[in-house]
C-alpha atoms as a PDB file:
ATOM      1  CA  UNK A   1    -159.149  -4.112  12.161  1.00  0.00           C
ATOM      2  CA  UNK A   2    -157.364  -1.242  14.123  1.00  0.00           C
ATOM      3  CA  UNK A   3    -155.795  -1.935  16.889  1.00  0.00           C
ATOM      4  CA  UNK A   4    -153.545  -0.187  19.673  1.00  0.00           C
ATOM      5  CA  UNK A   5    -150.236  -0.448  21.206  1.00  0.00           C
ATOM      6  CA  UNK A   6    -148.716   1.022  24.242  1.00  0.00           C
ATOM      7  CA  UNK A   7    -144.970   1.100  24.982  1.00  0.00           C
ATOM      8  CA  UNK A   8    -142.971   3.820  27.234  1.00  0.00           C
ATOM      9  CA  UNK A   9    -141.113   6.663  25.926  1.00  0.00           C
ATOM     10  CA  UNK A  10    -138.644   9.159  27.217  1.00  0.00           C
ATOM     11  CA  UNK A  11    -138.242  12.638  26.155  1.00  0.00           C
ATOM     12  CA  UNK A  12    -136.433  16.013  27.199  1.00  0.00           C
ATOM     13  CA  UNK A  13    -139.307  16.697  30.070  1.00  0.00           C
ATOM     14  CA  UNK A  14    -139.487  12.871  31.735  1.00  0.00           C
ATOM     15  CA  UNK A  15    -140.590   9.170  30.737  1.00  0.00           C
ATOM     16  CA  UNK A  16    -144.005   8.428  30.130  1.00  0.00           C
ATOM     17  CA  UNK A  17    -146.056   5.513  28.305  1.00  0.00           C
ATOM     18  CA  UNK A  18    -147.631   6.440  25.206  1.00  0.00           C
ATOM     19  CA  UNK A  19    -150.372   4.478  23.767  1.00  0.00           C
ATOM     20  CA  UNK A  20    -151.129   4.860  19.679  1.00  0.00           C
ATOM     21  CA  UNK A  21    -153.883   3.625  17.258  1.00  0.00           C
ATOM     22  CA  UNK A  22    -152.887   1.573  14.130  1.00  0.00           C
ATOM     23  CA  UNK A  23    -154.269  -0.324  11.024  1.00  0.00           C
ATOM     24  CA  UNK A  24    -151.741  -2.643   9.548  1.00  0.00           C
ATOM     25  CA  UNK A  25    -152.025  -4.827   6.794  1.00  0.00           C
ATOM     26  CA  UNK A  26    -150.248  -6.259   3.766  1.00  0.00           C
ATOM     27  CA  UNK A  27    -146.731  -8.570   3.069  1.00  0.00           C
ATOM     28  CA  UNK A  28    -143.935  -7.295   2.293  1.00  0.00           C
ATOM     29  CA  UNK A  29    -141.132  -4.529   3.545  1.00  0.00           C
ATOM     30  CA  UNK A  30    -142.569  -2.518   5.849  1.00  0.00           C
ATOM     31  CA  UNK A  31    -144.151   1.020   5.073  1.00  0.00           C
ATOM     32  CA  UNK A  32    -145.330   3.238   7.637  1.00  0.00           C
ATOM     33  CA  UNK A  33    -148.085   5.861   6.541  1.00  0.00           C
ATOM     34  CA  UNK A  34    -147.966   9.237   9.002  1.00  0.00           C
ATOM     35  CA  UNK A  35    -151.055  11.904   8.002  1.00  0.00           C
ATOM     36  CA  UNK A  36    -151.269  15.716   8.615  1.00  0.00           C
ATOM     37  CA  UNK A  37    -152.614  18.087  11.100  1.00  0.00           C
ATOM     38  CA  UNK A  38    -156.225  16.948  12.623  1.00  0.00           C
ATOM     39  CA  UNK A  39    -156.584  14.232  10.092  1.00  0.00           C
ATOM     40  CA  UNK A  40    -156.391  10.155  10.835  1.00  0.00           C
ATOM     41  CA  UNK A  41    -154.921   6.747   9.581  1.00  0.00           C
ATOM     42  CA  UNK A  42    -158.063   6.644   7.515  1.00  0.00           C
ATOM     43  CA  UNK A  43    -156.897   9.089   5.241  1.00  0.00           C
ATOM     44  CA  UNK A  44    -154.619   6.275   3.716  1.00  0.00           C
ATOM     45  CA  UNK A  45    -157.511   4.531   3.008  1.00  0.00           C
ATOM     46  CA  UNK A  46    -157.812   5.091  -0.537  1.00  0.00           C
ATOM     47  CA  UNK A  47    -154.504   3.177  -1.289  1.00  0.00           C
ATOM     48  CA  UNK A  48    -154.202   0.609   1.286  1.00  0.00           C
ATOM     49  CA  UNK A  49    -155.040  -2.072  -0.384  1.00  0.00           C
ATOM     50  CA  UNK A  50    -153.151  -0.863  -3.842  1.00  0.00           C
ATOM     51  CA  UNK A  51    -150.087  -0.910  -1.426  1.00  0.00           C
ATOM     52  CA  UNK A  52    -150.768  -3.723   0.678  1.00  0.00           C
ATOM     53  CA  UNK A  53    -150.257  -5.838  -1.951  1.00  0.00           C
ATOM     54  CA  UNK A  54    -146.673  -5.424  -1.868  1.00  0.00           C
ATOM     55  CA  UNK A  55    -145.872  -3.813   1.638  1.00  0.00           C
ATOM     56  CA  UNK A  56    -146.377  -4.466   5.465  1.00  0.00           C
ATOM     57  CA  UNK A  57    -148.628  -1.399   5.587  1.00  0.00           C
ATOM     58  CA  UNK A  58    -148.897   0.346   9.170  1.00  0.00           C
ATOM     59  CA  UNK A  59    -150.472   3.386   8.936  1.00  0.00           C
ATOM     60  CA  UNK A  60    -151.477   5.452  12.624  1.00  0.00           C
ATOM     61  CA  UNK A  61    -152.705   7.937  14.019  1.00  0.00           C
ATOM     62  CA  UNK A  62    -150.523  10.561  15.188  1.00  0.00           C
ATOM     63  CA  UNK A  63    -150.435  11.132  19.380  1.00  0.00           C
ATOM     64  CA  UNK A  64    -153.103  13.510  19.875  1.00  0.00           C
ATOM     65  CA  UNK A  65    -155.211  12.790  16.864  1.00  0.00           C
ATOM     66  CA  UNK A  66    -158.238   9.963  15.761  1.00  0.00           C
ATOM     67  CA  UNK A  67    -158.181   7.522  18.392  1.00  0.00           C
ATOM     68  CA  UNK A  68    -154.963   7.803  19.693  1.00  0.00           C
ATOM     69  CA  UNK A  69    -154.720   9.535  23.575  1.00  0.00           C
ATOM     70  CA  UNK A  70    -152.859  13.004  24.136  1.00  0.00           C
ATOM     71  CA  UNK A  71    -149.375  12.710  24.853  1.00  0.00           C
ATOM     72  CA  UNK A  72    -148.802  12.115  28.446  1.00  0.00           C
ATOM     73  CA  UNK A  73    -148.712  15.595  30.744  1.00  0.00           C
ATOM     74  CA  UNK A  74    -145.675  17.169  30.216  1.00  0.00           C
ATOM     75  CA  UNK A  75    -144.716  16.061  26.958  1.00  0.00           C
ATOM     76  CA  UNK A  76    -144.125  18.879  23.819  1.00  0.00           C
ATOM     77  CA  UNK A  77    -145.891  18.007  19.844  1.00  0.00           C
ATOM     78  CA  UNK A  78    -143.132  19.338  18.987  1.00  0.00           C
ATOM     79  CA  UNK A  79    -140.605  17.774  16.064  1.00  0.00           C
ATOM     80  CA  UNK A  80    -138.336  16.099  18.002  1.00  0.00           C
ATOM     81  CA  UNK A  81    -140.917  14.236  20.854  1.00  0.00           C
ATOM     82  CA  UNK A  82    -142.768  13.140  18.655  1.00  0.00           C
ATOM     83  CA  UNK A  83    -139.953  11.851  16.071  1.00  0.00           C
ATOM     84  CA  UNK A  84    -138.826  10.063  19.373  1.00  0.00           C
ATOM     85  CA  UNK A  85    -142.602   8.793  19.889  1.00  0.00           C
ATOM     86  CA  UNK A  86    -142.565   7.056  16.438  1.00  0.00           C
ATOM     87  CA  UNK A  87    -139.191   5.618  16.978  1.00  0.00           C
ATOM     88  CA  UNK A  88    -140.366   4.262  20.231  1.00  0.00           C
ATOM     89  CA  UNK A  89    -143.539   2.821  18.436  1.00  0.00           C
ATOM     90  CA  UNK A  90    -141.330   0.883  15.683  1.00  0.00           C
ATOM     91  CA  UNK A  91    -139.757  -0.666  18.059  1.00  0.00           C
ATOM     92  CA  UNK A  92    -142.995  -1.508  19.767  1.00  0.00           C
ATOM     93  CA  UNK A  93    -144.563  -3.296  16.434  1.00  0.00           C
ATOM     94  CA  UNK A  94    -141.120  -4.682  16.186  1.00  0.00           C
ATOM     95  CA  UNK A  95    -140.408  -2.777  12.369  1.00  0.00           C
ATOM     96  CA  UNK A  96    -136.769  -2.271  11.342  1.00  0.00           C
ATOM     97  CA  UNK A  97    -135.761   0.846   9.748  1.00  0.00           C
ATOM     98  CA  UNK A  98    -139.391   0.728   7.686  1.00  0.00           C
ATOM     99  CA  UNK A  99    -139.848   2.899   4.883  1.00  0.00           C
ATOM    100  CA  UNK A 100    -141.956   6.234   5.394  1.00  0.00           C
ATOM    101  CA  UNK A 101    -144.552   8.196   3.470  1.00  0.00           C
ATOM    102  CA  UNK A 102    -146.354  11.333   5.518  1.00  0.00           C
ATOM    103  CA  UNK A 103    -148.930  13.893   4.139  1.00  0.00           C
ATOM    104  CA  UNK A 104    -148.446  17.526   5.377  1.00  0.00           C
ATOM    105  CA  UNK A 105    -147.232  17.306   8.807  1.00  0.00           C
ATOM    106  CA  UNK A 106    -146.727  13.710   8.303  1.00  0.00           C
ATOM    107  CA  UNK A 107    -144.079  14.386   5.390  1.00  0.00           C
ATOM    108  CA  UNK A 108    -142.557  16.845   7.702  1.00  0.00           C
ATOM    109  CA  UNK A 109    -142.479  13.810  10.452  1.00  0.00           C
ATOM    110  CA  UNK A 110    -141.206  11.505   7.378  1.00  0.00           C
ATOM    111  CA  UNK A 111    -138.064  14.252   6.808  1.00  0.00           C
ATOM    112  CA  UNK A 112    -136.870  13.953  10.240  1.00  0.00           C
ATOM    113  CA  UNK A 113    -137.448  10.496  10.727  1.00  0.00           C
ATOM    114  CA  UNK A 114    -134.737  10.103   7.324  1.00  0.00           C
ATOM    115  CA  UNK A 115    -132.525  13.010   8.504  1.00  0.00           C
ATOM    116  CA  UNK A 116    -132.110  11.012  12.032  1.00  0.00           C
ATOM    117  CA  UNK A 117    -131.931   7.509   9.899  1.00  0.00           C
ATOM    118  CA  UNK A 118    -134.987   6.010  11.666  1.00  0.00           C
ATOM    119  CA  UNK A 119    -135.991   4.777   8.449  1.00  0.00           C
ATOM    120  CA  UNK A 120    -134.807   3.179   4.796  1.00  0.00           C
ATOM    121  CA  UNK A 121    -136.594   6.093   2.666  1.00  0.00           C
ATOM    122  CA  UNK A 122    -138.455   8.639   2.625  1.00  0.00           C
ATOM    123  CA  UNK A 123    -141.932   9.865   0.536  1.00  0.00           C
ATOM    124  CA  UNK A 124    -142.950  13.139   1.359  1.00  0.00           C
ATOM    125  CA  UNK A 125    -146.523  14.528   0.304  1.00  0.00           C
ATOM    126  CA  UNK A 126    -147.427  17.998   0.594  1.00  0.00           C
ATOM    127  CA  UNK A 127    -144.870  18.313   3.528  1.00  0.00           C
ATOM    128  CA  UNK A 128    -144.717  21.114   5.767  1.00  0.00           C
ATOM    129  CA  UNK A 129    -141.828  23.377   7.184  1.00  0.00           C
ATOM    130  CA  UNK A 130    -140.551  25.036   3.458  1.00  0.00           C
ATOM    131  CA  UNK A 131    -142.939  27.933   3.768  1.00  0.00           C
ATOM    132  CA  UNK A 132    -142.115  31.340   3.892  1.00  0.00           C
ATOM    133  CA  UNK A 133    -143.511  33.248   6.931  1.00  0.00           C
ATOM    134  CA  UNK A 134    -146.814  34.754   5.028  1.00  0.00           C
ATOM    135  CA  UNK A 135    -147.315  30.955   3.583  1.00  0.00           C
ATOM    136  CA  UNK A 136    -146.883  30.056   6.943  1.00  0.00           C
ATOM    137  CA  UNK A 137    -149.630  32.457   8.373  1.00  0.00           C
ATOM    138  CA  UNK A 138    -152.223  31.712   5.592  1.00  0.00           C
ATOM    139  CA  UNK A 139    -152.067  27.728   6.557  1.00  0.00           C
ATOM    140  CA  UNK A 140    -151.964  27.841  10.304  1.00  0.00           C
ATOM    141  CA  UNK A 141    -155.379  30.312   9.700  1.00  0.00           C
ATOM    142  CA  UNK A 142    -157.011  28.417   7.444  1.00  0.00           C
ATOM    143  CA  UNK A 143    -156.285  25.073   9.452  1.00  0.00           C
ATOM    144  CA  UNK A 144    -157.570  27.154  12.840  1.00  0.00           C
ATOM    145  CA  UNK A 145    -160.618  28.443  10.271  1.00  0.00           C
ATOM    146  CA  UNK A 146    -161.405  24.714   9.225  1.00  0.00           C
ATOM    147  CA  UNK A 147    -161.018  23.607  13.269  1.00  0.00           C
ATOM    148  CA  UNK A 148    -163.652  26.655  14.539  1.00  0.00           C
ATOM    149  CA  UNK A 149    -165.754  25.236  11.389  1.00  0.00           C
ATOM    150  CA  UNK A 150    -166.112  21.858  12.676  1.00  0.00           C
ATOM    151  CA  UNK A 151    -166.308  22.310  16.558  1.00  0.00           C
ATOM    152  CA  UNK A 152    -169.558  24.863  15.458  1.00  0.00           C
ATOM    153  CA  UNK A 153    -171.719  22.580  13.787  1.00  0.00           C
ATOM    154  CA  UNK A 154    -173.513  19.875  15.646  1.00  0.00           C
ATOM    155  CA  UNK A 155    -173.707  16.230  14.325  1.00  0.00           C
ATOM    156  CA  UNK A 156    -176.716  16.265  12.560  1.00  0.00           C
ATOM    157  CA  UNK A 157    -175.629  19.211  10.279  1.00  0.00           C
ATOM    158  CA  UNK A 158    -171.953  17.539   9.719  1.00  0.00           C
ATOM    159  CA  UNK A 159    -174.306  14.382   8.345  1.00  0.00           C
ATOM    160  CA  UNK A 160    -176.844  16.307   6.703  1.00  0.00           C
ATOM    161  CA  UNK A 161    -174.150  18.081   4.407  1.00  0.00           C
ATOM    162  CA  UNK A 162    -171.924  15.049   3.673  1.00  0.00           C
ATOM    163  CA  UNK A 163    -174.757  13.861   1.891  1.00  0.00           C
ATOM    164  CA  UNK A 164    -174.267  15.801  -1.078  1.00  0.00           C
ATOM    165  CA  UNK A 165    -171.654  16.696  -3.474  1.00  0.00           C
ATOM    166  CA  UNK A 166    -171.918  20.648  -2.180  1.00  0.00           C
ATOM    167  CA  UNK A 167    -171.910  19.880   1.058  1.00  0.00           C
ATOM    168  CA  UNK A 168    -168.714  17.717   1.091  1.00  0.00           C
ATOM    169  CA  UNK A 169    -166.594  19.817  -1.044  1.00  0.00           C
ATOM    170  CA  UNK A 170    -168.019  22.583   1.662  1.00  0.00           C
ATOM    171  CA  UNK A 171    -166.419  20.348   4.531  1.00  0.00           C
ATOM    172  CA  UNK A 172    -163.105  19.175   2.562  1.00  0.00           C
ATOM    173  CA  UNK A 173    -162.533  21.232  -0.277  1.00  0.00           C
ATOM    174  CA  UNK A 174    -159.821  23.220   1.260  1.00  0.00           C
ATOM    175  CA  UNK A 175    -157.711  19.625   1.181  1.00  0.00           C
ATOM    176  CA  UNK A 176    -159.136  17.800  -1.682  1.00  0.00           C
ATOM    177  CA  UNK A 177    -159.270  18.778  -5.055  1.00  0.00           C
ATOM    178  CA  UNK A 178    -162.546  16.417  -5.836  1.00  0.00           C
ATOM    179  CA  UNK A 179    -164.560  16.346  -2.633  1.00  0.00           C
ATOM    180  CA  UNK A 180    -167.361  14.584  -4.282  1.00  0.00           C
ATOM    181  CA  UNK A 181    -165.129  11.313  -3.812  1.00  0.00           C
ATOM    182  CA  UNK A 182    -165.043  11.271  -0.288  1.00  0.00           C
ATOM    183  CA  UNK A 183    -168.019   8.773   1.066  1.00  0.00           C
ATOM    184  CA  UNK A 184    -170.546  10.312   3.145  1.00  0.00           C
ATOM    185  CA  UNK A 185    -169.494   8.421   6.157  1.00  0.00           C
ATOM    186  CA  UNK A 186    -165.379   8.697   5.305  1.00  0.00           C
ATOM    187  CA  UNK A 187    -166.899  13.133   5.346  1.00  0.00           C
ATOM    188  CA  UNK A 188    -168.379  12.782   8.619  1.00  0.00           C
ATOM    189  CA  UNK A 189    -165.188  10.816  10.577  1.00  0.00           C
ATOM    190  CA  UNK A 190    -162.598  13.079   9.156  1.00  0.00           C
ATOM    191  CA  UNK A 191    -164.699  16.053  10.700  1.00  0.00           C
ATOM    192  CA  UNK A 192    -165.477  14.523  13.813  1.00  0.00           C
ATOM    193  CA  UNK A 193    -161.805  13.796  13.938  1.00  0.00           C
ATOM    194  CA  UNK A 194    -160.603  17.942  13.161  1.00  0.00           C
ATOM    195  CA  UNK A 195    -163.195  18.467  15.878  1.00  0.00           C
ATOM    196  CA  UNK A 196    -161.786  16.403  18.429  1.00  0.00           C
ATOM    197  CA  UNK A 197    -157.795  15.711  17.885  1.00  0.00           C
ATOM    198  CA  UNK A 198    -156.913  16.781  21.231  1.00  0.00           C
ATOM    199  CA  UNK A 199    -153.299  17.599  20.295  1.00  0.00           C
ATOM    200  CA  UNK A 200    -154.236  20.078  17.366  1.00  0.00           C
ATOM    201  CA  UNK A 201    -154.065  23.415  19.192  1.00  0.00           C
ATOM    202  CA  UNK A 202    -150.723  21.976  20.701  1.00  0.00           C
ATOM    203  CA  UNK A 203    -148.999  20.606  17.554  1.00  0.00           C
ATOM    204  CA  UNK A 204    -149.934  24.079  15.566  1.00  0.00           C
ATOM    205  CA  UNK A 205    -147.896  26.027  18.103  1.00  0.00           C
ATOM    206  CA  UNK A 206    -145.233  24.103  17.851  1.00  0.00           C
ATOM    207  CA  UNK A 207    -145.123  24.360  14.290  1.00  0.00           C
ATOM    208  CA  UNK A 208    -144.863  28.448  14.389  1.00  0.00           C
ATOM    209  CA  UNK A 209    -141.268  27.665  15.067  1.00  0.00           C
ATOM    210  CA  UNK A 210    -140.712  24.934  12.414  1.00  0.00           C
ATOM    211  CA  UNK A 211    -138.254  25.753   9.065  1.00  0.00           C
ATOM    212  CA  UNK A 212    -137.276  22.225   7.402  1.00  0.00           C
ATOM    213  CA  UNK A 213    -133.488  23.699   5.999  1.00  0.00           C
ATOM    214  CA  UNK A 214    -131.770  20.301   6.575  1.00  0.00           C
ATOM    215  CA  UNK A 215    -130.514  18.100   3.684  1.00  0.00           C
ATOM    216  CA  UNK A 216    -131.356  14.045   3.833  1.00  0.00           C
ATOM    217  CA  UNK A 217    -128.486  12.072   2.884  1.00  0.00           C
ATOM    218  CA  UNK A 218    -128.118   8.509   2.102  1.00  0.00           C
ATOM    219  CA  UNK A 219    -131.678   8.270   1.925  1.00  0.00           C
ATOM    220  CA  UNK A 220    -134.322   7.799  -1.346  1.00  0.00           C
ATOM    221  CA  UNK A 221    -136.250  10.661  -0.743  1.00  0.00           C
ATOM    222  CA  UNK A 222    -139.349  11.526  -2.990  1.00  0.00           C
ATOM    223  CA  UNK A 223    -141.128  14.987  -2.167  1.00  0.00           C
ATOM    224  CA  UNK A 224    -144.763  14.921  -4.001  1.00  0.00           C
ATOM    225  CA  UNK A 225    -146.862  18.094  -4.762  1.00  0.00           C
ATOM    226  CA  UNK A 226    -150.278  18.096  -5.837  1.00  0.00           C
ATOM    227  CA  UNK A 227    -150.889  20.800  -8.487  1.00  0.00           C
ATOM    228  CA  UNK A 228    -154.229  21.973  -6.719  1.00  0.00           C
ATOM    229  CA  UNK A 229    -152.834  22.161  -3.303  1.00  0.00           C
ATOM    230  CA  UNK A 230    -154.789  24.966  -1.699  1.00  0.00           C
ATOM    231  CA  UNK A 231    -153.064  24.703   2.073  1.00  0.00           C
ATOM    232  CA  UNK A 232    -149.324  24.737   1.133  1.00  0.00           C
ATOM    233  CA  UNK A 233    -148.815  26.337  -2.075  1.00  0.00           C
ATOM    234  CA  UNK A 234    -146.809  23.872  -4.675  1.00  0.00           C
ATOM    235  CA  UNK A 235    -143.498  26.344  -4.839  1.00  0.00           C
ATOM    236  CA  UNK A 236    -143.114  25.387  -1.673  1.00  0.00           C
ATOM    237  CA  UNK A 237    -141.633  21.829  -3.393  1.00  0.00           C
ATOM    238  CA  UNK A 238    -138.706  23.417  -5.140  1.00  0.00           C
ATOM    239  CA  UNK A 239    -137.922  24.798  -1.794  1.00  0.00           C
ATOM    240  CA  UNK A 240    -138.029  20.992  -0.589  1.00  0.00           C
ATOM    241  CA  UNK A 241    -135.645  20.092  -3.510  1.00  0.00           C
ATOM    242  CA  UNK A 242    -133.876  23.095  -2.652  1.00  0.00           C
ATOM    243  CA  UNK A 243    -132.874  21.756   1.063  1.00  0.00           C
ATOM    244  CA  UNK A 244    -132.841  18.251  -0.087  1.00  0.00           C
ATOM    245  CA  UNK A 245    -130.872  18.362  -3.400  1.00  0.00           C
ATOM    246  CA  UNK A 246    -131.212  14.512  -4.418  1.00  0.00           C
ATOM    247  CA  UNK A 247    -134.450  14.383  -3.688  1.00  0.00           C
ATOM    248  CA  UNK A 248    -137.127  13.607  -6.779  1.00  0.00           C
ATOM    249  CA  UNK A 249    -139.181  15.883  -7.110  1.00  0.00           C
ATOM    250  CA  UNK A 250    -142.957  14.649  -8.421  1.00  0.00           C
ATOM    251  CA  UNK A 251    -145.838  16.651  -9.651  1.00  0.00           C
ATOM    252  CA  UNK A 252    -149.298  15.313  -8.594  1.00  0.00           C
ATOM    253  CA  UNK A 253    -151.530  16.529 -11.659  1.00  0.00           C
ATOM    254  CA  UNK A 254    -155.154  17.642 -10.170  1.00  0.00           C
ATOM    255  CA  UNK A 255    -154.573  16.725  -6.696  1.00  0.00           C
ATOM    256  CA  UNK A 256    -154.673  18.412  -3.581  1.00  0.00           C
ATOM    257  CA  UNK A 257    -153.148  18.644  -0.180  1.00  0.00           C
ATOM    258  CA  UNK A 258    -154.266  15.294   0.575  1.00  0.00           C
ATOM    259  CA  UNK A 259    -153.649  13.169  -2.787  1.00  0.00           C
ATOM    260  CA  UNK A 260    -154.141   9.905  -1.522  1.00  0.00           C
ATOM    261  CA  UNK A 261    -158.202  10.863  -2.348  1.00  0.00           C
ATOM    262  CA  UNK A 262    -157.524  12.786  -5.743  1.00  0.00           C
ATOM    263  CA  UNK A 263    -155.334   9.838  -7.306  1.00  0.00           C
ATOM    264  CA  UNK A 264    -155.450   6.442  -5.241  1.00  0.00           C
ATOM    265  CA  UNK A 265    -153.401   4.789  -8.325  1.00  0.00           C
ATOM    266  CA  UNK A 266    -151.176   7.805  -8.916  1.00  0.00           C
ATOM    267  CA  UNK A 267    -150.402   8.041  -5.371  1.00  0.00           C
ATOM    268  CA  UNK A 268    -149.782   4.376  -4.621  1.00  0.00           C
ATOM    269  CA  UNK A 269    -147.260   4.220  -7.405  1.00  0.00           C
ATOM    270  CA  UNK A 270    -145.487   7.234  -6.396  1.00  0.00           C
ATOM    271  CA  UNK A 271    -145.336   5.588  -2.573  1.00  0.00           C
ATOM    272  CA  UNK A 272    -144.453   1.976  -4.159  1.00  0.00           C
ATOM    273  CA  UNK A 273    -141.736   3.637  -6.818  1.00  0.00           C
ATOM    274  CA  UNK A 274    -140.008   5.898  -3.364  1.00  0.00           C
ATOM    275  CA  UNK A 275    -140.054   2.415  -1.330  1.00  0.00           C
ATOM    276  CA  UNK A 276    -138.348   0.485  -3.496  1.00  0.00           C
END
């Protein structure tokens, strides 16, 4: 069962106490699971269990997104505050140094968290901030596009299409490569949470600024691209490599932007093989 911490934090603008929603479960070294832009921990769903069996999973919502509050007034979504936020929130749950896998803007958060040695490795899926400008442009409007979607249609209408095939891969195809997998009900909380992840608007302004160019040293660092990604292009990996030269580089065959979905046993093993 979820449950929430709240522990203070201080950043460039003042202190504040931040409060964040978690699901942990699982033995083992610890592993915590950060997912993208207006998403929630239950994106990580598909593999918990796979990698609970040999890790003390935590996976959270971001500040700002599913059930976790906004940041506190004052405070910037920007890279650094909330790197700070997750640091803060390790030392909350008392983890050491845990190993990290993020999706999107989670692998983004997973970089920094390595380049600043928060953590003991680092598995990146999909990560933002190696886009050109134009790539750049294309996400931020079709994440904005996906955002107007939801916040237009009323309940009924979200449940009414998540009943079928069509009407999921209408809700979630831009970020799964086989929509039809997604449960009805797993459809409808994923859209309620795009619809209502009060720190959305903020965190994609932030981003306009954001250009991952730093290398990761000392650190195992995987960087995972699905083949069908449709939000960040896949060149945008060998850009990754690029910036982070040991890195290993992994193609995710038929996934998406958000593989956990596409290829629960692919993905687990790629998150198990960069933790070890």
């Amino acid at each position: 069962m979820a449950a929430q911490v709240s522990f203070p934090v201080e950043s460039a603008r003042g202190s504040g106490t931040v409060s964040v929603e978690y699901e942990r479960m699982g033995d083992g070294e610890p592993l915590l699971l950060l997912h993208g832009i207006g998403h929630h921990w239950q994106a990580w769903q598909p593999v918990l269990e796979i990698l609970a069996a040999e890790r003390d999973v935590i996976a959270v919502d971001l500040p700002g997104f599913g059930r976790s509050p906004a940041l506190p007034d004052g405070f910037a979504y920007d890279l650094s505050t909330v790197v700070s936020v997750l640091g803060a929130l390790c030392e909350a749950l008392d983890i050491d140094r845990p190993h990290v896998a993020g999706n999107s803007l989670g692998g983004l958060l997973a970089l920094e968290l390595g380049r600043k040695r928060l953590v003991r490795s680092v598995t990146a899926l999909s990560p933002a901030g190696f886009w050109t400008e134009s790539e750049r442009r294309y996400a931020f409007g079709t994440l904005l596009a996906m955002r107007q979607g939801a916040e237009s249609m009323p309940l009924p209408l979200i449940e009414w299409l998540s009943r079928s095939p069509a009407g999921r891969a209408a809700l979630t195809s831009t970020i799964y490569a086989r929509p039809g997998r997604r449960s009805p009900e797993a459809v409808v909380a994923e859209t309620l949470a795009l619809r209502d992840a009060t720190g959305f608007r903020h965190t994609l302004a932030a981003g306009r600024a954001v250009l991952f160019t730093h290398d990761v040293p000392g650190l195992p660092v995987t960087v995972a691209w699905g083949t069908r990604d449709r939000l960040l292009l896949r060149r945008q990996g060998v850009r990754a490599k690029r910036a982070v030269p040991a890195a290993r580089l992994v193609r995710l065959p038929g996934c998406g932007h958000v593989p956990m979905n596409d290829d629960p046993a692919l993905v687990a093993r790629v998150l198990l093989d960069g933790s070890r």
